[in-house]
C-alpha atoms as a PDB file:
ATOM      1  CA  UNK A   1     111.881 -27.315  61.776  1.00  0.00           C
ATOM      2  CA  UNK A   2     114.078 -24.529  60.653  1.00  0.00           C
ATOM      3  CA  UNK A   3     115.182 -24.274  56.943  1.00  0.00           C
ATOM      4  CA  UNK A   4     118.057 -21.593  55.503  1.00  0.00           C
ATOM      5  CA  UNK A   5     117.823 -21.518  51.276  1.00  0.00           C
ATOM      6  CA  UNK A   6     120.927 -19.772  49.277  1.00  0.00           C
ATOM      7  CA  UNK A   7     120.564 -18.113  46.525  1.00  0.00           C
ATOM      8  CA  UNK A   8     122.870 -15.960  44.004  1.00  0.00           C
ATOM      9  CA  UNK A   9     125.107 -18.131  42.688  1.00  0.00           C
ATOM     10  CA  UNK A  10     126.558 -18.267  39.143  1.00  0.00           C
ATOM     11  CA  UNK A  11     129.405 -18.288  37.179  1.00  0.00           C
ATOM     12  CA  UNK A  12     130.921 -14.969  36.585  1.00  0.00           C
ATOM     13  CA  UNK A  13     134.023 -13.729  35.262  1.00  0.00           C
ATOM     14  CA  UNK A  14     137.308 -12.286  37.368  1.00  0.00           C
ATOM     15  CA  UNK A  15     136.314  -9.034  38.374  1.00  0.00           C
ATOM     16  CA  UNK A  16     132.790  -8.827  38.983  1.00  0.00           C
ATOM     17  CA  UNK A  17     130.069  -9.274  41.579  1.00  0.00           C
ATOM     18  CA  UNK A  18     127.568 -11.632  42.881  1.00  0.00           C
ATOM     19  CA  UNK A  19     125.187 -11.111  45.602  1.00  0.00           C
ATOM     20  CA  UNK A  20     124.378 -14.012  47.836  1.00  0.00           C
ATOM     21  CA  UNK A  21     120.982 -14.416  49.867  1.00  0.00           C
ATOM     22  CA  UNK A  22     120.539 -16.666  52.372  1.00  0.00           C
ATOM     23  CA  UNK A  23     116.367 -16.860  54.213  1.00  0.00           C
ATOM     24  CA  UNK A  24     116.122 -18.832  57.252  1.00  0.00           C
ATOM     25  CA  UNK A  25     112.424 -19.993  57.171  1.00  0.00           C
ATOM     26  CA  UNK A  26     110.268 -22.299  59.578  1.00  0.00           C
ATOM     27  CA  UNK A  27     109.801 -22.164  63.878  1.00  0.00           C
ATOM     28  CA  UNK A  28     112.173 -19.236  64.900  1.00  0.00           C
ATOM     29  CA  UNK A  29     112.230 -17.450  68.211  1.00  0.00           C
ATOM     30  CA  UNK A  30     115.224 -15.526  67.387  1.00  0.00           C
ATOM     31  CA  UNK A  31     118.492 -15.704  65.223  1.00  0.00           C
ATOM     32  CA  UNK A  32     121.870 -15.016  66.672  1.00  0.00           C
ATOM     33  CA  UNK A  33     125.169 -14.999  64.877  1.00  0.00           C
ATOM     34  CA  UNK A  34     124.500 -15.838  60.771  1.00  0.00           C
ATOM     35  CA  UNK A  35     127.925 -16.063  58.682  1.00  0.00           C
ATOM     36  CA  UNK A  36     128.796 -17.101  54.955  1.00  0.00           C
ATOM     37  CA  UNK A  37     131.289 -20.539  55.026  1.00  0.00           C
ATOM     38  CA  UNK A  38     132.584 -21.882  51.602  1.00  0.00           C
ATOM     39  CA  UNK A  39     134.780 -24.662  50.561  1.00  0.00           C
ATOM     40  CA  UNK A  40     136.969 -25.135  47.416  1.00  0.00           C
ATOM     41  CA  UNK A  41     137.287 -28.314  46.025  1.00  0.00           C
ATOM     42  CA  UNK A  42     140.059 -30.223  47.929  1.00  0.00           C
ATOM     43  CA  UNK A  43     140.198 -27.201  50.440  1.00  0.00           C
ATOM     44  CA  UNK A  44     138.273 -27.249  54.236  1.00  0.00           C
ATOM     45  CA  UNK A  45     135.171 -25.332  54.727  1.00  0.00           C
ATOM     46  CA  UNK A  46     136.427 -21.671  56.140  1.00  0.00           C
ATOM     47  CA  UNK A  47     134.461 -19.077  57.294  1.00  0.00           C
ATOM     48  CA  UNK A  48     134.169 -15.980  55.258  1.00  0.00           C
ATOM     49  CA  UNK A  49     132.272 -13.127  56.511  1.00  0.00           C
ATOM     50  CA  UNK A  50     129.865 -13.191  59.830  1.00  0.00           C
ATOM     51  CA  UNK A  51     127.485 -11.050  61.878  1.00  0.00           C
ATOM     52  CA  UNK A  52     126.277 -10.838  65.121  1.00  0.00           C
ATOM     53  CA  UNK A  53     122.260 -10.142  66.029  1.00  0.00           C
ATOM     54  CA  UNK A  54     123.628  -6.512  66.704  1.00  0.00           C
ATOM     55  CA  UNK A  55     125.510  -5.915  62.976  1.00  0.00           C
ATOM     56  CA  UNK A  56     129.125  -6.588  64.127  1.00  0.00           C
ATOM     57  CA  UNK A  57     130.648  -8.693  61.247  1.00  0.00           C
ATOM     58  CA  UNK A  58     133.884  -9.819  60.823  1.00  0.00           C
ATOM     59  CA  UNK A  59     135.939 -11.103  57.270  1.00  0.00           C
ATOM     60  CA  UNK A  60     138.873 -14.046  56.555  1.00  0.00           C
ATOM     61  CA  UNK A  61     142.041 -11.104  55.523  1.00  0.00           C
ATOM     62  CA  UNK A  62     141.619 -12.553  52.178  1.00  0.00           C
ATOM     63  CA  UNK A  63     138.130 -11.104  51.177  1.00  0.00           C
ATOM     64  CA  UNK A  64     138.552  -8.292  53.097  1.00  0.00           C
ATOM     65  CA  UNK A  65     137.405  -4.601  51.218  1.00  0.00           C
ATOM     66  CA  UNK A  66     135.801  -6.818  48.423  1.00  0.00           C
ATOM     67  CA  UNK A  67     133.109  -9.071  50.216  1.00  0.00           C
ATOM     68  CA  UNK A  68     130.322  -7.102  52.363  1.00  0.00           C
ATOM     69  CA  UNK A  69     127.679  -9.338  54.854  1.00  0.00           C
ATOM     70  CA  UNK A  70     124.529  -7.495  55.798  1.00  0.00           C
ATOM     71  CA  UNK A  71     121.183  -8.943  57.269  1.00  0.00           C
ATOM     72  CA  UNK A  72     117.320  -8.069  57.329  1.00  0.00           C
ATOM     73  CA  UNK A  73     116.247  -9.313  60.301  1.00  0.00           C
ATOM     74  CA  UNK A  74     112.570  -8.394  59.549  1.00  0.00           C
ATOM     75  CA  UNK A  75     113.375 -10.774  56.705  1.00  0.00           C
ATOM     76  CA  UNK A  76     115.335 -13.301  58.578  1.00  0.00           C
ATOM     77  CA  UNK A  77     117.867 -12.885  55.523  1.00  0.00           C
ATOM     78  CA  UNK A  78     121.601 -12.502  55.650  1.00  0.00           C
ATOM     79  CA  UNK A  79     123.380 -11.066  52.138  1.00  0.00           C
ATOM     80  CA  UNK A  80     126.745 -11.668  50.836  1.00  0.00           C
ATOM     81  CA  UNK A  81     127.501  -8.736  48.756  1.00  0.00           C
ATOM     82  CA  UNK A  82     130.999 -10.072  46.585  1.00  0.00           C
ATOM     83  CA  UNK A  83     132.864  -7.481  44.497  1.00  0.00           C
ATOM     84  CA  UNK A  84     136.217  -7.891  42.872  1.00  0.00           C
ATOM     85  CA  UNK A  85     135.748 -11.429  42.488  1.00  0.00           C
ATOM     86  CA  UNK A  86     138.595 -13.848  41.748  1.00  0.00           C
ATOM     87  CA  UNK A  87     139.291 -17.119  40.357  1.00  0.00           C
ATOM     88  CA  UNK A  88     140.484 -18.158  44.102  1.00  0.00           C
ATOM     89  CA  UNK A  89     136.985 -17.384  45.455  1.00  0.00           C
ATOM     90  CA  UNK A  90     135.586 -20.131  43.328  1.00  0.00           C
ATOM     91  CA  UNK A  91     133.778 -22.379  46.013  1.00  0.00           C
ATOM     92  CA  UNK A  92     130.407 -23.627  47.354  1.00  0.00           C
ATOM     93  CA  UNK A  93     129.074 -21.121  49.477  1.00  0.00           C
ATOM     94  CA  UNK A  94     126.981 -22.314  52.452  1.00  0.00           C
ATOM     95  CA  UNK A  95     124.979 -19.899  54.796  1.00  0.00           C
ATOM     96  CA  UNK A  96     125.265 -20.748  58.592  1.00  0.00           C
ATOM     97  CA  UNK A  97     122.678 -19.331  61.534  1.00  0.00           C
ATOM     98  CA  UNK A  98     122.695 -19.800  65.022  1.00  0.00           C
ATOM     99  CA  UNK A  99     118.505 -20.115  65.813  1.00  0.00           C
ATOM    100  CA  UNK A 100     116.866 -20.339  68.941  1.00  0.00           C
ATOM    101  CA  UNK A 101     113.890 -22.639  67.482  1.00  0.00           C
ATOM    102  CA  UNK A 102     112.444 -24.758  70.447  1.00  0.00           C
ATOM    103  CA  UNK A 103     114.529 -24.702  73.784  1.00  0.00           C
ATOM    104  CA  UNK A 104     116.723 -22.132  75.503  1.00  0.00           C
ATOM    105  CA  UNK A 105     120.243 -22.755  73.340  1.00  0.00           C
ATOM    106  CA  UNK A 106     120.497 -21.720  69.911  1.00  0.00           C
ATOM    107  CA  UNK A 107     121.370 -24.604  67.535  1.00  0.00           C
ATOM    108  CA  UNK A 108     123.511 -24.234  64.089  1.00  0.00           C
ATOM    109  CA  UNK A 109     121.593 -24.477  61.115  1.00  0.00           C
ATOM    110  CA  UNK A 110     123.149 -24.978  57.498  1.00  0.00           C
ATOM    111  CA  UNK A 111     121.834 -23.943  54.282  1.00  0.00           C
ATOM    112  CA  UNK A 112     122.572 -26.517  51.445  1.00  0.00           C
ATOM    113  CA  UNK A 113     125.036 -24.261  49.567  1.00  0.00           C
ATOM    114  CA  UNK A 114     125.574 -22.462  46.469  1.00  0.00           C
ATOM    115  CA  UNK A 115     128.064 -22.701  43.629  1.00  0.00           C
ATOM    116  CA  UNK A 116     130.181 -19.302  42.554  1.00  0.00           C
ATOM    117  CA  UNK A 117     132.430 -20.029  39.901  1.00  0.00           C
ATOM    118  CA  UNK A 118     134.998 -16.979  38.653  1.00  0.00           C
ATOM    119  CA  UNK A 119     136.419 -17.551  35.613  1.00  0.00           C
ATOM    120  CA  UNK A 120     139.960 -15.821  34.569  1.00  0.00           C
END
């Protein structure tokens, strides 16, 4: 079975940064797309930041020049690099991979999530 773990969240105050990990762990033939979700309390889960297996990412507008995804994929480990934080960024964070484990199709894995709370 395939496992991702987050870690790197906190509490932190308006204005700083947090750096998110995220290590996909168990049988793996090869990881496609990995991307950051999160979802505020009352809000839908949205997708924040994502990369491709090649390094092309993409960002929501609103996190755009503040929030940086990266990946080791000797590591199996996507990063969530979050500067500038604000209190509207509060959320659980959740790590998402698409992993080719045991058949031909890759499958969607979810980490359990992390809590980032930024206070004002």
């Amino acid at each position: 079975q395939v496992q991702l773990v987050e870690s790197g969240g906190g509490l932190v105050q308006a204005g700083g940064s947090l750096r998110l990990s995220c290590a996909a762990s168990g049988r793996i033939f090869r990881i496609n797309a990995m991307g950051w979700y999160r979802q505020a309390p009352g809000k839908q889960r949205e997708l924040v930041a994502g990369i491709t297996s090649g390094g092309s990412t993409n960002y929501v507008d609103s996190v755009k020049g503040r929030f940086t995804i990266s990946r080791d994929n000797a590591k199996n480990t996507v990063y969530l690099q979050m500067n500038s934080l604000k209190p509207e960024d509060t959320a659980v964070y959740y790590c998402n991979a698409n992993i080719i484990s045991g058949g031909v199709n890759g499958m969607d894995f979810w980490g359990k999530g992390t809590l980032v709370t930024v206070s004002s």
